[in-house]
C-alpha atoms as a PDB file:
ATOM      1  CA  UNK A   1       0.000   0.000   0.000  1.00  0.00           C
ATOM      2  CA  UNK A   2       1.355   3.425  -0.721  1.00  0.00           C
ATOM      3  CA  UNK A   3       2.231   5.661   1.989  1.00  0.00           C
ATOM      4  CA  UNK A   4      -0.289   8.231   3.150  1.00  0.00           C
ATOM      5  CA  UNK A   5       0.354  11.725   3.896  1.00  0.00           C
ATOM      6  CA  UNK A   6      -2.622  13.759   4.617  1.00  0.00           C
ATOM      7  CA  UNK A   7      -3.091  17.316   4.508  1.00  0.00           C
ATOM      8  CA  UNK A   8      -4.606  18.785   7.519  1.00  0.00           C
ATOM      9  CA  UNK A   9      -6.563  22.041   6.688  1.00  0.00           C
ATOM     10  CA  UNK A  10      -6.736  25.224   8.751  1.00  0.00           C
ATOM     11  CA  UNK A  11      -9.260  26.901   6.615  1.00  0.00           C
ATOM     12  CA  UNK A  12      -5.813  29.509   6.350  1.00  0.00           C
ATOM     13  CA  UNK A  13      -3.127  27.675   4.684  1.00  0.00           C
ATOM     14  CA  UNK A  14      -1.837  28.073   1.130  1.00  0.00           C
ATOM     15  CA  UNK A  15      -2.661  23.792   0.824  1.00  0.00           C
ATOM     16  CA  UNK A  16      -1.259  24.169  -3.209  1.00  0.00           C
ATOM     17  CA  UNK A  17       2.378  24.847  -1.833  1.00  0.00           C
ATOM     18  CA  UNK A  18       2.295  22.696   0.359  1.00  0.00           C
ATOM     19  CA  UNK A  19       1.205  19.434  -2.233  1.00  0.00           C
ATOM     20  CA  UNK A  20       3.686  20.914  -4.865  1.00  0.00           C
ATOM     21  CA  UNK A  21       6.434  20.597  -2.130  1.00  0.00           C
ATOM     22  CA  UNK A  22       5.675  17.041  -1.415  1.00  0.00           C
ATOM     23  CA  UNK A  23       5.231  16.098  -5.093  1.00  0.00           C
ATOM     24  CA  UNK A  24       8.692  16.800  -6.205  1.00  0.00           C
ATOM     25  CA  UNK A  25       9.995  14.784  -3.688  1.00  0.00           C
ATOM     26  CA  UNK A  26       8.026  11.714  -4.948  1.00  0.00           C
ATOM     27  CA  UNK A  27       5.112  12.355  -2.421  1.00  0.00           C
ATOM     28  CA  UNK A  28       1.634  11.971  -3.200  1.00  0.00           C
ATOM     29  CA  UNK A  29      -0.664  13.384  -0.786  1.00  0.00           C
ATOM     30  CA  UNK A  30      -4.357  14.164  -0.041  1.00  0.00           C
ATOM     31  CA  UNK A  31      -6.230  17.125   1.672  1.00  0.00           C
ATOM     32  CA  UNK A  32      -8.691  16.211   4.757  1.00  0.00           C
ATOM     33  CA  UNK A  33     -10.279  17.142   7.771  1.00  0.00           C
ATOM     34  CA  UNK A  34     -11.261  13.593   8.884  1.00  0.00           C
ATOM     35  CA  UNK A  35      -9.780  12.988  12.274  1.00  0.00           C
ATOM     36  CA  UNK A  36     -10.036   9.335  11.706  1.00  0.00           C
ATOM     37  CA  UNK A  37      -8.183   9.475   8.656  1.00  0.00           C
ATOM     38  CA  UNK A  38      -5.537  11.579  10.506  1.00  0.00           C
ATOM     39  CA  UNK A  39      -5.344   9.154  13.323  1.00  0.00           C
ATOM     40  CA  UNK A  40      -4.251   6.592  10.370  1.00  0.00           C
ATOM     41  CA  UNK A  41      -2.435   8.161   8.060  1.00  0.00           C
ATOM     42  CA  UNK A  42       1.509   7.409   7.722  1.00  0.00           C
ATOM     43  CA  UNK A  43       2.143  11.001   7.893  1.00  0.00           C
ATOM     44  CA  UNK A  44       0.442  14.562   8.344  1.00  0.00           C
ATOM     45  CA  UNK A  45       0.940  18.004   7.080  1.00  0.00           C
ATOM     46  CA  UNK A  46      -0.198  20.745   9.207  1.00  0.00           C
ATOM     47  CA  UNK A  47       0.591  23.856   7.316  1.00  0.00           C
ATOM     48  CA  UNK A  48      -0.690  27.497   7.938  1.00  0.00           C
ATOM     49  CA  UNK A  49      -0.752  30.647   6.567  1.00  0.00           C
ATOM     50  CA  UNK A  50      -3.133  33.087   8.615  1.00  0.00           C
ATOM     51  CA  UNK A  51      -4.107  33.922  11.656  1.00  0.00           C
ATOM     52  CA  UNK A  52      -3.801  31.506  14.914  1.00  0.00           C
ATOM     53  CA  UNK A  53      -7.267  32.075  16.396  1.00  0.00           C
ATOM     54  CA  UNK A  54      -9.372  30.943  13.593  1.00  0.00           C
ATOM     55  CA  UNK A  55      -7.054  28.039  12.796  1.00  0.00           C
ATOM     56  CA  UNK A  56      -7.147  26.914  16.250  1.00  0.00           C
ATOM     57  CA  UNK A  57     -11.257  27.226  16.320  1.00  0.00           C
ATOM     58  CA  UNK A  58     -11.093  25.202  12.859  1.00  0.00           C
ATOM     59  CA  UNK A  59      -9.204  22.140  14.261  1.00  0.00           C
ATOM     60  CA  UNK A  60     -11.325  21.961  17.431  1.00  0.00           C
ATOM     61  CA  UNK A  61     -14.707  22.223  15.275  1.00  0.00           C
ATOM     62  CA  UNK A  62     -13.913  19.712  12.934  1.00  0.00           C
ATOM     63  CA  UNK A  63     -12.028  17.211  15.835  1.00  0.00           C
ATOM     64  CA  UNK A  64      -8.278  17.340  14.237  1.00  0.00           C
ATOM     65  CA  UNK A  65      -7.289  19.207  16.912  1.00  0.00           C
ATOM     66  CA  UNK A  66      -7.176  16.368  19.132  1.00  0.00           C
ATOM     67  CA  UNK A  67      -6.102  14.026  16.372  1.00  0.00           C
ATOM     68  CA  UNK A  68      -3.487  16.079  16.075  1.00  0.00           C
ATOM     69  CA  UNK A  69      -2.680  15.988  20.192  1.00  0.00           C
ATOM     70  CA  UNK A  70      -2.498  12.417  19.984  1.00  0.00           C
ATOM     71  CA  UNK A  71      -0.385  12.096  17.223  1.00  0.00           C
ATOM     72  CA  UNK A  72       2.130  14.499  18.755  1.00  0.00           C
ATOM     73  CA  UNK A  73       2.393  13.075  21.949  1.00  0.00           C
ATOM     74  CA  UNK A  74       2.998   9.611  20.439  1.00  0.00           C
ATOM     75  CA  UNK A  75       6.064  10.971  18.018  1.00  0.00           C
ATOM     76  CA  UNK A  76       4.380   9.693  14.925  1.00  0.00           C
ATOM     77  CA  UNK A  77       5.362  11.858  11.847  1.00  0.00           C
ATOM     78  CA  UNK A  78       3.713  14.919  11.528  1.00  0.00           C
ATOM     79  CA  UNK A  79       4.810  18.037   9.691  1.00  0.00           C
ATOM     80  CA  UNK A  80       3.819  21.522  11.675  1.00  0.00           C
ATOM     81  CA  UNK A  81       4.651  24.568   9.202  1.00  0.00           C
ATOM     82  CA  UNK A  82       4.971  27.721  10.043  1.00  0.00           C
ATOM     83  CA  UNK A  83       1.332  28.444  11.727  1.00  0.00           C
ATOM     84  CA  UNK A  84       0.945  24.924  12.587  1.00  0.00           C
ATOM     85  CA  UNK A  85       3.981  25.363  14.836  1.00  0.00           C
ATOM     86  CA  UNK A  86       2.696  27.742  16.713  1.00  0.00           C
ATOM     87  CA  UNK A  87      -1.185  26.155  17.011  1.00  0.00           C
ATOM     88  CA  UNK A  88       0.985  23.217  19.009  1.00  0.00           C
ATOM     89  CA  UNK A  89       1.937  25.742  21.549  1.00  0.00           C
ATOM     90  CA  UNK A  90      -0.130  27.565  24.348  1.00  0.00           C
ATOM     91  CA  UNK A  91      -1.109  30.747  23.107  1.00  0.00           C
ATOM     92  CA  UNK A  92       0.222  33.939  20.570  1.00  0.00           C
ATOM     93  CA  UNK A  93       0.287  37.090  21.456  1.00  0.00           C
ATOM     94  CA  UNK A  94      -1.570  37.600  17.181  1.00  0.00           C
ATOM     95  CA  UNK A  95      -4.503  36.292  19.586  1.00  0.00           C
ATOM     96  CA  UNK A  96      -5.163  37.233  22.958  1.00  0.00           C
ATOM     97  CA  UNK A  97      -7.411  34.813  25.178  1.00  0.00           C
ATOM     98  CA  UNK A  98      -7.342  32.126  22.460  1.00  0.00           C
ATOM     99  CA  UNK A  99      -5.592  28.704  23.732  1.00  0.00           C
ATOM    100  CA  UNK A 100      -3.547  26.476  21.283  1.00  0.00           C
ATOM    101  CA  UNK A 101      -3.083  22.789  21.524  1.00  0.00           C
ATOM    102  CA  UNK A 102      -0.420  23.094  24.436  1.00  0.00           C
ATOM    103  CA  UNK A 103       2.056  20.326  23.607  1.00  0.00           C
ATOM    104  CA  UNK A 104       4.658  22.816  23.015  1.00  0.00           C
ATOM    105  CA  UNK A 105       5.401  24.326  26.735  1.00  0.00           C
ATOM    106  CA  UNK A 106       5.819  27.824  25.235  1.00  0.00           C
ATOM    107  CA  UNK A 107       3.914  31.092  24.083  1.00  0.00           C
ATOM    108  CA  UNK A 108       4.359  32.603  20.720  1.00  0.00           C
ATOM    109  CA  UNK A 109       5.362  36.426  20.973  1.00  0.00           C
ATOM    110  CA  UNK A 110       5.501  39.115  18.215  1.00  0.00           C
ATOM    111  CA  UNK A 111       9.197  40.288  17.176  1.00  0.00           C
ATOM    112  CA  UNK A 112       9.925  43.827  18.486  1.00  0.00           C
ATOM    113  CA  UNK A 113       8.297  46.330  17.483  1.00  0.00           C
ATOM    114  CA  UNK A 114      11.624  47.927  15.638  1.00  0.00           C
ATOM    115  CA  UNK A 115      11.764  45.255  13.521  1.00  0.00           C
ATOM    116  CA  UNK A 116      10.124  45.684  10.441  1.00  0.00           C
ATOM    117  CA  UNK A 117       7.595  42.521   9.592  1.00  0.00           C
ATOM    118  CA  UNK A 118       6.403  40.585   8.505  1.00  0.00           C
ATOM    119  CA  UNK A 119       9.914  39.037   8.018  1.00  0.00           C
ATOM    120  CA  UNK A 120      10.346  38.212   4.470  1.00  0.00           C
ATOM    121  CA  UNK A 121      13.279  36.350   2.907  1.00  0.00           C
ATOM    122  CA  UNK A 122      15.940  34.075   3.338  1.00  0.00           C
ATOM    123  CA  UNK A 123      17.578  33.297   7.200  1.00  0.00           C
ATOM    124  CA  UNK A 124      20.606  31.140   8.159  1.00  0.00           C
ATOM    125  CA  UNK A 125      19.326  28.383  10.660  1.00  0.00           C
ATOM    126  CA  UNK A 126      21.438  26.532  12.277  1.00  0.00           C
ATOM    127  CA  UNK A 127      20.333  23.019  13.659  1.00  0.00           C
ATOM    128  CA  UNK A 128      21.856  21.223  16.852  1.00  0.00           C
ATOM    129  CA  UNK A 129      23.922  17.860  17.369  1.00  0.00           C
ATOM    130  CA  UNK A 130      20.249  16.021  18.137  1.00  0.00           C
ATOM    131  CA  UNK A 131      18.288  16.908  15.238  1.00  0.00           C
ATOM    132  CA  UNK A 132      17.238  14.582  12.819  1.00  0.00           C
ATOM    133  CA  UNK A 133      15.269  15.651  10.294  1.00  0.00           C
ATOM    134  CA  UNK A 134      16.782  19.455  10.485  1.00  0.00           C
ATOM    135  CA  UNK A 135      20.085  20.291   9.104  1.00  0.00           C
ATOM    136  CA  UNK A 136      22.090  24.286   8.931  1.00  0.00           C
ATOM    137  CA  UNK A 137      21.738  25.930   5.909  1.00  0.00           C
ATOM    138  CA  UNK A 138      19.230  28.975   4.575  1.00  0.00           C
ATOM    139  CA  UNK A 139      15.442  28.870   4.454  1.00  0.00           C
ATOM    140  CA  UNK A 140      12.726  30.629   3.709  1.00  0.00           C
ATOM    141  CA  UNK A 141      11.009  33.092   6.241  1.00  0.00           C
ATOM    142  CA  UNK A 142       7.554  34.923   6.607  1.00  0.00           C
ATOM    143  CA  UNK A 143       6.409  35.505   9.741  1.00  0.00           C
ATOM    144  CA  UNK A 144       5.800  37.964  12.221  1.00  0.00           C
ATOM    145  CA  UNK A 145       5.947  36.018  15.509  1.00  0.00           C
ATOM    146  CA  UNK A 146       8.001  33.379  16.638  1.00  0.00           C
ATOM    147  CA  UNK A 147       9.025  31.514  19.963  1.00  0.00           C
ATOM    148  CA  UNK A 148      12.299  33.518  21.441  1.00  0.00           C
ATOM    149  CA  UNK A 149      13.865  30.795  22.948  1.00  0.00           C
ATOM    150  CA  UNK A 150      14.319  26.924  22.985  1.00  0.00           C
ATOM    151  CA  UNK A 151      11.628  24.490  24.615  1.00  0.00           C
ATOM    152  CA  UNK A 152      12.862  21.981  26.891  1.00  0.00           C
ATOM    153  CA  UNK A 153      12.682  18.361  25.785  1.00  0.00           C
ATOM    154  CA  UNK A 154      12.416  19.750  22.134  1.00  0.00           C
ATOM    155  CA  UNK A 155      15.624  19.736  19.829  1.00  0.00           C
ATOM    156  CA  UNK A 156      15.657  22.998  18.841  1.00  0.00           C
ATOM    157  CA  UNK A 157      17.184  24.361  15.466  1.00  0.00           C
ATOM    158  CA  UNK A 158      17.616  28.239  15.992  1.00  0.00           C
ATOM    159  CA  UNK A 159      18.398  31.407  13.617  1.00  0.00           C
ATOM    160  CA  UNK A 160      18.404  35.193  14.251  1.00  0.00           C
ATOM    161  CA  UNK A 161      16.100  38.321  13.350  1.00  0.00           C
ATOM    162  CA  UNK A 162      16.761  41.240  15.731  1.00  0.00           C
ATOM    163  CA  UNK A 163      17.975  38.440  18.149  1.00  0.00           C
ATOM    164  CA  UNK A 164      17.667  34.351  18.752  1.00  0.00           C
ATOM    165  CA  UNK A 165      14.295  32.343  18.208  1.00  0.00           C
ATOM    166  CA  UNK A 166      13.456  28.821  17.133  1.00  0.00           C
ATOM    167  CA  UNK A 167      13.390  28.096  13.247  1.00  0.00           C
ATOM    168  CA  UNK A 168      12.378  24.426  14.025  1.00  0.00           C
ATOM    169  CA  UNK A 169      11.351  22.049  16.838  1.00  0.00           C
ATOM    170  CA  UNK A 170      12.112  18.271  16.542  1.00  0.00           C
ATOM    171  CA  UNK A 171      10.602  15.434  18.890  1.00  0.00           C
ATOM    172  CA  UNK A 172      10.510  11.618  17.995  1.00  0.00           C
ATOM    173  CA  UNK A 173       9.323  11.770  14.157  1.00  0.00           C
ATOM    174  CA  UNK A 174       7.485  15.134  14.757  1.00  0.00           C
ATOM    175  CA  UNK A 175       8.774  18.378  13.036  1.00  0.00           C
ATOM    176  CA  UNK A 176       7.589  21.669  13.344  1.00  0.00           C
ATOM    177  CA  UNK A 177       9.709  24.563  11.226  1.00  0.00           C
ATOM    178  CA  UNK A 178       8.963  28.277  11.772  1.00  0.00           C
ATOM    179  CA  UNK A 179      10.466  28.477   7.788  1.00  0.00           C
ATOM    180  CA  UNK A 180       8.586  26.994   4.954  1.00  0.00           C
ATOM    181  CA  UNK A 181      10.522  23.634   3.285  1.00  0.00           C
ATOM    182  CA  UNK A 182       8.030  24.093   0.481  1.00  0.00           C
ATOM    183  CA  UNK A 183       9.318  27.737  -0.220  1.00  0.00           C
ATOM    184  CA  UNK A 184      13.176  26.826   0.543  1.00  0.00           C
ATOM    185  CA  UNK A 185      14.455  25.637  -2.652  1.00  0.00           C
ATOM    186  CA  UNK A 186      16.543  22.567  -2.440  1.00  0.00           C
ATOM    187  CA  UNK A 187      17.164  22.968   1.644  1.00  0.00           C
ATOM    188  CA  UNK A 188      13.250  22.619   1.950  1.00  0.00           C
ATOM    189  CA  UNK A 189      13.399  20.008  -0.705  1.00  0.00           C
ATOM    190  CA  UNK A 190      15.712  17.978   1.696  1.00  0.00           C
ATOM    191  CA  UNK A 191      13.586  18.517   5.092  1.00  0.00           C
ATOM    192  CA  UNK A 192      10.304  17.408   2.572  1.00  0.00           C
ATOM    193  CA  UNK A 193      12.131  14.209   1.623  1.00  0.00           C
ATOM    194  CA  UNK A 194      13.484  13.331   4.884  1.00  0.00           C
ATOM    195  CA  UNK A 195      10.336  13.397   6.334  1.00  0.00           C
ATOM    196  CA  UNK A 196       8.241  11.172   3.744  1.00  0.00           C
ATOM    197  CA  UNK A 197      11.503   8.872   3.926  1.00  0.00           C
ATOM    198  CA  UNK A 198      12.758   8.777   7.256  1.00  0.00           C
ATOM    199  CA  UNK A 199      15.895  11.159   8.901  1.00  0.00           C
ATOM    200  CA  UNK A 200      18.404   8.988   6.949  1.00  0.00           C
ATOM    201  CA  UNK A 201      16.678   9.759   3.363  1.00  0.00           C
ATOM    202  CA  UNK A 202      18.843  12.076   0.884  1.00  0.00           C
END
């Protein structure tokens, strides 16, 4: 049977990226909001574009949100872009009074004020010892918040914009990357086909 990667949408994300991505690195994939289907599928995308709030709301009305909880906690691979990594955490400042999924121990805050964003364009990253799926090199950025500093029991691949904040978050076979691999050229290309083939893939 061929693998499965499913698609989890937000009602926000730019899904057509995120498929072309995955398709030249051999992937196939389907779109779905079936939290069944997410429960079985080898692997799932969540990517986001948009604001956290309504994403968040989206996942809990349809039930992916705690499809997605369980699927986290157990360290099967799953794919958290951009918004999606910060709907894992507890809250953003983009949303006062609205609660994410809480598996990452952190809250997502806006870059200073002096800094002009959203922040567009390529950023060095530069992954540690322990990650697996996450290597150094240049990716693509757009994004006005972030997480500032590194989450315990998370590997944490880190880069700079008016000071230090996570690019990426690795735990078990789940990756979550600030960047977007579908936007990154042949860096994202790499973190796309490591994760539909394993850490070790090319």
């Amino acid at each position: 049977m061929a693998m499965q990667v499913q698609i989890v949408p937000t009602g926000v994300a730019n899904l057509a990226s995120v498929q072309a991505g995955l398709r030249r690195v051999g992937a196939s994939s389907t779109i779905g909001a079936d939290p069944d289907a997410a429960r079985r599928a080898d692997r799932v995308v969540l990517p986001g574009v948009g604001a956290f709030a309504p994403a968040i709301e989206q996942l809990r009305q349809s039930g992916l949100a705690q499809a997605l909880q369980e699927r986290v906690e157990q360290g099967r691979p799953t794919l958290c872009v951009c918004l999606g990594l910060h709907l894992l955490c507890r809250s953003s400042e983009e949303s006062p009074g609205a609660s994410g999924l809480g598996i990452v121990p952190a809250d997502v805050r806006r870059f200073d004020p002096q800094l002009r964003v959203p922040q567009f364009g390529w950023n060095k990253i530069v992954a540690p010892d322990a990650a697996r799926y996450l290597q150094s090199g240049y990716a693509y950025f757009a994004n006005s918040f972030r997480l500032s500093e590194p989450v315990a029991s998370w590997a944490c691949t880190m880069s700079d914009y008016g000071g230090p904040f996570v690019a990426a978050l690795e735990r078990g076979d789940v990756v979550a990357c600030q960047f977007h691999p579908e936007l990154s050229g042949a860096f994202g290309a790499g973190v796309l086909r490591r994760f539909v083939g394993g850490p070790h893939a090319c």
